[in-house]
PDB file of N, CA and C in Angstrom:
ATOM      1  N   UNK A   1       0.821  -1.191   0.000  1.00  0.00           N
ATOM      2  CA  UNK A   1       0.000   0.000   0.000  1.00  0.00           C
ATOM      3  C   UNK A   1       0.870   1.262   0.000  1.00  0.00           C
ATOM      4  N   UNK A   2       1.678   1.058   0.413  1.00  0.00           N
ATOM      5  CA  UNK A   2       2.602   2.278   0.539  1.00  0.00           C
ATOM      6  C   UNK A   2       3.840   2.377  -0.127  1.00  0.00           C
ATOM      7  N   UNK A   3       3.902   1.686  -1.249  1.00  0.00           N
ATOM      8  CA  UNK A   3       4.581   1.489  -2.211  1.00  0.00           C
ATOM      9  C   UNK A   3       3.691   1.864  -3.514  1.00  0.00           C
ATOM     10  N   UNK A   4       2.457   1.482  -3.384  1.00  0.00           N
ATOM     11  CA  UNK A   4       1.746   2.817  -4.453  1.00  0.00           C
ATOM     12  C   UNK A   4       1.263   3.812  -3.733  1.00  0.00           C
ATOM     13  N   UNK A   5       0.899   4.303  -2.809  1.00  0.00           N
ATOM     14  CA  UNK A   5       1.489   5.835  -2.621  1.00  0.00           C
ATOM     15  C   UNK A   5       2.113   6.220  -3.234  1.00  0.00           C
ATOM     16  N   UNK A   6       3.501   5.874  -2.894  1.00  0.00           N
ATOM     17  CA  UNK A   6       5.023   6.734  -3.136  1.00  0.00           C
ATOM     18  C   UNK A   6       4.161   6.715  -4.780  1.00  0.00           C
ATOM     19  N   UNK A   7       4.310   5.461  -5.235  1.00  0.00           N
ATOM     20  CA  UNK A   7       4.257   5.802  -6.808  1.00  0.00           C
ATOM     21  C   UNK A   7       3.235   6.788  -7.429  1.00  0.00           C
ATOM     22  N   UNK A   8       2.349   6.610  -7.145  1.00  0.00           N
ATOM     23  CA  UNK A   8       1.471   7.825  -7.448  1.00  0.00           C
ATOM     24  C   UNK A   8       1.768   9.342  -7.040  1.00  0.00           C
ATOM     25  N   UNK A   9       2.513   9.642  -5.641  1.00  0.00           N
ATOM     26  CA  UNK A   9       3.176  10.762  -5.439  1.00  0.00           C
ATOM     27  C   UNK A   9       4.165  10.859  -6.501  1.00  0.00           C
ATOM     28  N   UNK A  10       5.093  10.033  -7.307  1.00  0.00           N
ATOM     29  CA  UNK A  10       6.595  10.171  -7.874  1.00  0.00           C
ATOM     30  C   UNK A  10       5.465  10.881  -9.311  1.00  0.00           C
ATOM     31  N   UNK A  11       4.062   9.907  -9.800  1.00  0.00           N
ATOM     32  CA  UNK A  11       3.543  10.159 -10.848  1.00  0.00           C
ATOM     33  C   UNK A  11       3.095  11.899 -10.827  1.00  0.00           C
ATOM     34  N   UNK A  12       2.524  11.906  -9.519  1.00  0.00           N
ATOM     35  CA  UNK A  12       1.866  13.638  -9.812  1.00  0.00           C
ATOM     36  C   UNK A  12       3.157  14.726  -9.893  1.00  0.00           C
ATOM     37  N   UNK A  13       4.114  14.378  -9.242  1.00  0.00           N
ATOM     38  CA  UNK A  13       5.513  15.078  -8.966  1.00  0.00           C
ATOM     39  C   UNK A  13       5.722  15.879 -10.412  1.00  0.00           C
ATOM     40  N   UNK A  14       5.853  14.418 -10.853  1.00  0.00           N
ATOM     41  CA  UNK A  14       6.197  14.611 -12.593  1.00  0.00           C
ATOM     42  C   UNK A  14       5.448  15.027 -13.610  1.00  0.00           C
ATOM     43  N   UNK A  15       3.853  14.959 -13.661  1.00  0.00           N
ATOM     44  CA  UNK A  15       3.255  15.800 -14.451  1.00  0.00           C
ATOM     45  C   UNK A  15       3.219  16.876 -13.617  1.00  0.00           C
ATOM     46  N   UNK A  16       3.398  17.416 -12.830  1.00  0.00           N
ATOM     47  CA  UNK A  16       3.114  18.503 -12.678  1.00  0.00           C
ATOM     48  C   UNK A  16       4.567  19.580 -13.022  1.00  0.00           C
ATOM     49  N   UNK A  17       5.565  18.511 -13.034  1.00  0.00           N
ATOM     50  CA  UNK A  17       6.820  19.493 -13.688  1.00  0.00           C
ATOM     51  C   UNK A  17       6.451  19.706 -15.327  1.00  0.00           C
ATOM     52  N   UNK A  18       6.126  18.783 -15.498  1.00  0.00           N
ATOM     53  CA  UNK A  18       5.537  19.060 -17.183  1.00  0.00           C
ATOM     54  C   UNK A  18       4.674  19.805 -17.619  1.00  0.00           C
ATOM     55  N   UNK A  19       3.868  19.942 -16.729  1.00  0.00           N
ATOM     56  CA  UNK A  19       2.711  21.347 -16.867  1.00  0.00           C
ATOM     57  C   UNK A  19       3.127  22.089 -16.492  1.00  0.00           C
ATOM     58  N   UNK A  20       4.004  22.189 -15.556  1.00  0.00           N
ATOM     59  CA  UNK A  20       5.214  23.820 -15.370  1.00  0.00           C
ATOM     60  C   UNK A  20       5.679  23.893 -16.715  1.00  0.00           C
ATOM     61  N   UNK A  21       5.630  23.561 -16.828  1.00  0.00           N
ATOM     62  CA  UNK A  21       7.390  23.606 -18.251  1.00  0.00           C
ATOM     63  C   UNK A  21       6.433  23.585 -19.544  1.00  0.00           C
ATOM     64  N   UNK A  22       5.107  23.735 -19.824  1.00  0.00           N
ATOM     65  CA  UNK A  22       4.766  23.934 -21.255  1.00  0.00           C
ATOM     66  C   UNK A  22       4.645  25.332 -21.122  1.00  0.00           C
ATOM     67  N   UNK A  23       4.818  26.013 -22.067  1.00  0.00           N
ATOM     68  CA  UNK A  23       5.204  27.434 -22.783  1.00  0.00           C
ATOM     69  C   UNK A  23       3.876  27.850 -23.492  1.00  0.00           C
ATOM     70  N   UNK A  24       3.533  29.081 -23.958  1.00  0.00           N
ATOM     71  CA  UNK A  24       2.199  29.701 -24.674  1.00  0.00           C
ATOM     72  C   UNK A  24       3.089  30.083 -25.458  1.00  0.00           C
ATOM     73  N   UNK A  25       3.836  29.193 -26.256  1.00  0.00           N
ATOM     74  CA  UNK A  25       4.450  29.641 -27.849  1.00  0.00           C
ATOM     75  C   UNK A  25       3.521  29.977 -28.549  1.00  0.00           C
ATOM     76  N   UNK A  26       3.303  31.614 -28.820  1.00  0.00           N
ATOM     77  CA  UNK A  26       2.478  31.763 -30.283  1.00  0.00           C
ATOM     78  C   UNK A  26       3.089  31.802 -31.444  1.00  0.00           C
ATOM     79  N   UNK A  27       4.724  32.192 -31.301  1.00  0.00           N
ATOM     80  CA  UNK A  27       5.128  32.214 -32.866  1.00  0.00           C
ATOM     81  C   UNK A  27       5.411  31.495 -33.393  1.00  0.00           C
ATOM     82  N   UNK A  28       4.611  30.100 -33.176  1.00  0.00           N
ATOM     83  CA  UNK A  28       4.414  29.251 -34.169  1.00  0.00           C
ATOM     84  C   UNK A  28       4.019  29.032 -35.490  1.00  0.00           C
ATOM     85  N   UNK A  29       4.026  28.453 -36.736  1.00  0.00           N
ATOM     86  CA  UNK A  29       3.834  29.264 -37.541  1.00  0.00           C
ATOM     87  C   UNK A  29       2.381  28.609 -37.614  1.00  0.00           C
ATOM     88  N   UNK A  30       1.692  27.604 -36.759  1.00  0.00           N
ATOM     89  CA  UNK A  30       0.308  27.167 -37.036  1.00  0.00           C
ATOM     90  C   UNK A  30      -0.580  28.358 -36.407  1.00  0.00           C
ATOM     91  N   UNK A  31      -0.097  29.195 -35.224  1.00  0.00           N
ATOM     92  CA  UNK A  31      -0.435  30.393 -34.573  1.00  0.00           C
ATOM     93  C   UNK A  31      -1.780  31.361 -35.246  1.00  0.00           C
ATOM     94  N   UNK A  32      -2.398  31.822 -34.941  1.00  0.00           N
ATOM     95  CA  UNK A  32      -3.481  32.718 -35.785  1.00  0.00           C
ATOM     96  C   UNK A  32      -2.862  33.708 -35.340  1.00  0.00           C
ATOM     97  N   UNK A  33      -2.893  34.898 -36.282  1.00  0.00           N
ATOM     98  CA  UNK A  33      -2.291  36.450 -35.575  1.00  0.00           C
ATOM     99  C   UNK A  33      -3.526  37.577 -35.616  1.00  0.00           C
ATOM    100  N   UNK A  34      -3.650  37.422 -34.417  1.00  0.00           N
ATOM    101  CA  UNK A  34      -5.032  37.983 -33.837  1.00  0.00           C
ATOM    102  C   UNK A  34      -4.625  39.859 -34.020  1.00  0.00           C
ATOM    103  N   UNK A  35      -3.884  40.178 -33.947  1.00  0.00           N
ATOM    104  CA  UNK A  35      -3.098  41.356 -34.080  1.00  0.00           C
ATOM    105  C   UNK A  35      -4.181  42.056 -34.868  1.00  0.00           C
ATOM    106  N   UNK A  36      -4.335  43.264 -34.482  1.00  0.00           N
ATOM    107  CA  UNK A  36      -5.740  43.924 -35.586  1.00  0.00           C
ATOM    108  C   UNK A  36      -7.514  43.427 -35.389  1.00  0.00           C
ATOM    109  N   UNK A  37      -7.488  42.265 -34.880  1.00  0.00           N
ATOM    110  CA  UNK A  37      -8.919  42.286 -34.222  1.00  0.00           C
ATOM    111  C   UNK A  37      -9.673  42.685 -33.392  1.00  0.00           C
ATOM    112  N   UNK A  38     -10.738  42.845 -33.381  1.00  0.00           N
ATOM    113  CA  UNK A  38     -11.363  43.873 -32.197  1.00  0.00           C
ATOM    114  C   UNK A  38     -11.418  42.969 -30.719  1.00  0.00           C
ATOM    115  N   UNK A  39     -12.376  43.418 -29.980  1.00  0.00           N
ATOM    116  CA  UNK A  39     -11.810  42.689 -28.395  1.00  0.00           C
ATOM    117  C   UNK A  39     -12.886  41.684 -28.872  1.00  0.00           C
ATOM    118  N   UNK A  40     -14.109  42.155 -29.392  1.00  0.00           N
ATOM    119  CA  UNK A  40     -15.238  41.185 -29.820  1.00  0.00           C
ATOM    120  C   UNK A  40     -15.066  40.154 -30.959  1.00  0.00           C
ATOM    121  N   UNK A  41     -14.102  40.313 -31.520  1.00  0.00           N
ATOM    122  CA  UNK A  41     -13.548  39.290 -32.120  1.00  0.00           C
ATOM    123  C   UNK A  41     -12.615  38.130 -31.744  1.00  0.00           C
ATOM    124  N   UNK A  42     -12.084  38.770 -30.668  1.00  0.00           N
ATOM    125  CA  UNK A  42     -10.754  37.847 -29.878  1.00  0.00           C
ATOM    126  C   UNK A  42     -11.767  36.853 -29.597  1.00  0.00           C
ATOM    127  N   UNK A  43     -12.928  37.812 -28.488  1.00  0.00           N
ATOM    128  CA  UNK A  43     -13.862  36.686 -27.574  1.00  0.00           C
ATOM    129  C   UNK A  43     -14.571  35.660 -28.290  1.00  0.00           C
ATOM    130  N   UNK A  44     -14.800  35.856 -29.573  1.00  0.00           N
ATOM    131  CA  UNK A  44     -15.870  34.893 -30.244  1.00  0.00           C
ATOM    132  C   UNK A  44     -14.306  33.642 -30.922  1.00  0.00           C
ATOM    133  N   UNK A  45     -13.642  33.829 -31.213  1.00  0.00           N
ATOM    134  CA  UNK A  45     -12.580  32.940 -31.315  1.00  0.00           C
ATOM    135  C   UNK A  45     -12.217  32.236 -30.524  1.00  0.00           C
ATOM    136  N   UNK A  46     -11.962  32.917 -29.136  1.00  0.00           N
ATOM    137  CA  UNK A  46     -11.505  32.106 -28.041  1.00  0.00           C
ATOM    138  C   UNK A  46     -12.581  31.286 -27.449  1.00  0.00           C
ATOM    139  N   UNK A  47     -14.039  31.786 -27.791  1.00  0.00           N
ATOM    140  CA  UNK A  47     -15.371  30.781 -26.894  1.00  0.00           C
ATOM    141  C   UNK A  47     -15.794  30.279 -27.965  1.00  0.00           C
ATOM    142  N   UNK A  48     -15.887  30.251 -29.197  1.00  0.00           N
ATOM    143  CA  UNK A  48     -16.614  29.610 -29.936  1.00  0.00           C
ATOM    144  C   UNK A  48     -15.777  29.060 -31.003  1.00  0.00           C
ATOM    145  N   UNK A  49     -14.520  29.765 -31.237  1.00  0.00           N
ATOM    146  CA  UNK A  49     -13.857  28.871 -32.721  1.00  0.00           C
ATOM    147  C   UNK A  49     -14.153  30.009 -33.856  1.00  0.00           C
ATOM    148  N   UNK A  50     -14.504  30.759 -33.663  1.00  0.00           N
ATOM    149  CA  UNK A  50     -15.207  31.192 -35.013  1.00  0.00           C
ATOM    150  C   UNK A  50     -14.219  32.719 -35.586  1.00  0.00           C
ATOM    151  N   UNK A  51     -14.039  32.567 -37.153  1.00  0.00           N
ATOM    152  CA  UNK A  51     -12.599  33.348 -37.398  1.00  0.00           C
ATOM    153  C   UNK A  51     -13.049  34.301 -38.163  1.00  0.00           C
ATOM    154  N   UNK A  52     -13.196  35.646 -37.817  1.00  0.00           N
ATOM    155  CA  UNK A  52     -13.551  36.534 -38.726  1.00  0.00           C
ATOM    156  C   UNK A  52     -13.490  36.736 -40.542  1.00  0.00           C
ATOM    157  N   UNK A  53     -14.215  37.418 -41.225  1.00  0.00           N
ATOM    158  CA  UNK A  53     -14.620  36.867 -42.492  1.00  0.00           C
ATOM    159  C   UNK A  53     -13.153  37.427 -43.117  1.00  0.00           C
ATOM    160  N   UNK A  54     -12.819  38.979 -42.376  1.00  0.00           N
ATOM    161  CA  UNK A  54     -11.755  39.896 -42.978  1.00  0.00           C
ATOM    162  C   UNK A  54     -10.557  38.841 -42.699  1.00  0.00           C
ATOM    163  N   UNK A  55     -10.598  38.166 -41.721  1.00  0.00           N
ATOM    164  CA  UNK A  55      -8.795  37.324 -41.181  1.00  0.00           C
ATOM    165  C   UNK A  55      -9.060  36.067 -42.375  1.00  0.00           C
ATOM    166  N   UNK A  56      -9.524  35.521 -43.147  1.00  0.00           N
ATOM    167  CA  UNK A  56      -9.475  34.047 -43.920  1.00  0.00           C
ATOM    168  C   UNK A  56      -9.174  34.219 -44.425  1.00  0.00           C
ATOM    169  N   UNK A  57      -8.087  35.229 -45.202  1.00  0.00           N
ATOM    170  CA  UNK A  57      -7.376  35.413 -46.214  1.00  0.00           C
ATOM    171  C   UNK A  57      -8.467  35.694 -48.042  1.00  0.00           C
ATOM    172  N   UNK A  58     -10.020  36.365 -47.753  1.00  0.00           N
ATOM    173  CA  UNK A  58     -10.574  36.333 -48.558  1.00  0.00           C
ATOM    174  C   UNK A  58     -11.823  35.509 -49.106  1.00  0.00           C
ATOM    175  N   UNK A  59     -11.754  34.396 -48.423  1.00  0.00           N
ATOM    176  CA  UNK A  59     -12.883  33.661 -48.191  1.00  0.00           C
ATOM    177  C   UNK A  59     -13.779  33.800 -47.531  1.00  0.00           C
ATOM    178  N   UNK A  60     -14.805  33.136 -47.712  1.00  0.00           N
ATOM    179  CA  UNK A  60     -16.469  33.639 -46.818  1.00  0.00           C
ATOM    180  C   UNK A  60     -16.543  31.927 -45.797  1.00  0.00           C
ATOM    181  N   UNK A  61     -15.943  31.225 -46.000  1.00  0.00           N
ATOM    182  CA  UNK A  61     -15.708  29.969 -45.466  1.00  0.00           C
ATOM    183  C   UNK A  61     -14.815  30.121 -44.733  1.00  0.00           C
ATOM    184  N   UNK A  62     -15.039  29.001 -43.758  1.00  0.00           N
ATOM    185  CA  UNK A  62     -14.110  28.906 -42.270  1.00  0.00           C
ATOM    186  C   UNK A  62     -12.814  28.164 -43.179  1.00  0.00           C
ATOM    187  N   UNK A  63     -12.289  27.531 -41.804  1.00  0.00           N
ATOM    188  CA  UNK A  63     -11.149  26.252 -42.498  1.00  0.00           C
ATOM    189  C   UNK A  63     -11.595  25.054 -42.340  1.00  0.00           C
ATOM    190  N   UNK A  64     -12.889  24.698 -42.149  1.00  0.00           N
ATOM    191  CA  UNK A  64     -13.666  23.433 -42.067  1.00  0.00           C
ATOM    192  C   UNK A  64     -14.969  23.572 -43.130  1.00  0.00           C
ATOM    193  N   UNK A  65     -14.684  24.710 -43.847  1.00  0.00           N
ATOM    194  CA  UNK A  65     -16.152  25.161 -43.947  1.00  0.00           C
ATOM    195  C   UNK A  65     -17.408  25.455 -44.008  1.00  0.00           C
ATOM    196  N   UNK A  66     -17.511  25.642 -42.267  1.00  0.00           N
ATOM    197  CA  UNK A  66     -18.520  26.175 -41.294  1.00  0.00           C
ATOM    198  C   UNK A  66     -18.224  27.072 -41.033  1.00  0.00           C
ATOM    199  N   UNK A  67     -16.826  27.877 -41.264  1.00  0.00           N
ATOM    200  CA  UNK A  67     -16.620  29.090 -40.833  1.00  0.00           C
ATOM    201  C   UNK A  67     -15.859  28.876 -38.830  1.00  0.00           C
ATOM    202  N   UNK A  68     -16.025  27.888 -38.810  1.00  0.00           N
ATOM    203  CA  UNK A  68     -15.432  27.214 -36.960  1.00  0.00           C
ATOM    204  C   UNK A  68     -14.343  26.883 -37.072  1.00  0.00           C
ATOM    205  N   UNK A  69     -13.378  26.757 -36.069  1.00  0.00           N
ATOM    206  CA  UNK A  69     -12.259  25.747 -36.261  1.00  0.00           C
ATOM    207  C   UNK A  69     -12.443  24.779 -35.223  1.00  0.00           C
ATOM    208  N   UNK A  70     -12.272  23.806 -35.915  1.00  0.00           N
ATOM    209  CA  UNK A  70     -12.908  22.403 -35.369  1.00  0.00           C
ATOM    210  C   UNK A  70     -13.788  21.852 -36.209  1.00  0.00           C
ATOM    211  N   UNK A  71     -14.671  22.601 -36.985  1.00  0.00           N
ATOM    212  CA  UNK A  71     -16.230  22.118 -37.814  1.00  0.00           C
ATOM    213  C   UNK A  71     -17.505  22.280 -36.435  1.00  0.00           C
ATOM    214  N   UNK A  72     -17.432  22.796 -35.356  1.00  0.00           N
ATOM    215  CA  UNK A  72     -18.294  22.809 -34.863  1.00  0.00           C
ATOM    216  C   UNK A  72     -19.578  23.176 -35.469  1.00  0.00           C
TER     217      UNK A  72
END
């Protein structure tokens, strides 16, 4: 019994250094560059997926096309 303890303590130890240690890299190049959107645009991206008509590079279609990311 107390030999899985420990192990389950050694297990949380360690994801939780790993969830320290991930980064909010945006300059990725999969990244969206929100730069120029309004605040009401950020919010509908960040709660719903949904990518303004002016940011698609010209299209009236999402990248699933539903206009969502995901296809929601």
């Amino acid at each position: 019994m107390i030999v899985a303890i420990g192990t389950l303590f050694l297990i949380a130890l360690f994801l939780t250094y790993q969830a320290s240690s991930i980064t909010g890299n945006t300059t990725s190049s999969n990244a969206i560059d929100t730069r120029g959107w309004t605040d009401n645009e950020i919010m509908n991206y960040e709660m719903h997926g949904t990518i303004p008509a002016r940011a698609q590079g010209g299209s009236s279609r999402g990248l699933t096309g539903s206009g969502m990311v995901g296809g929601c």
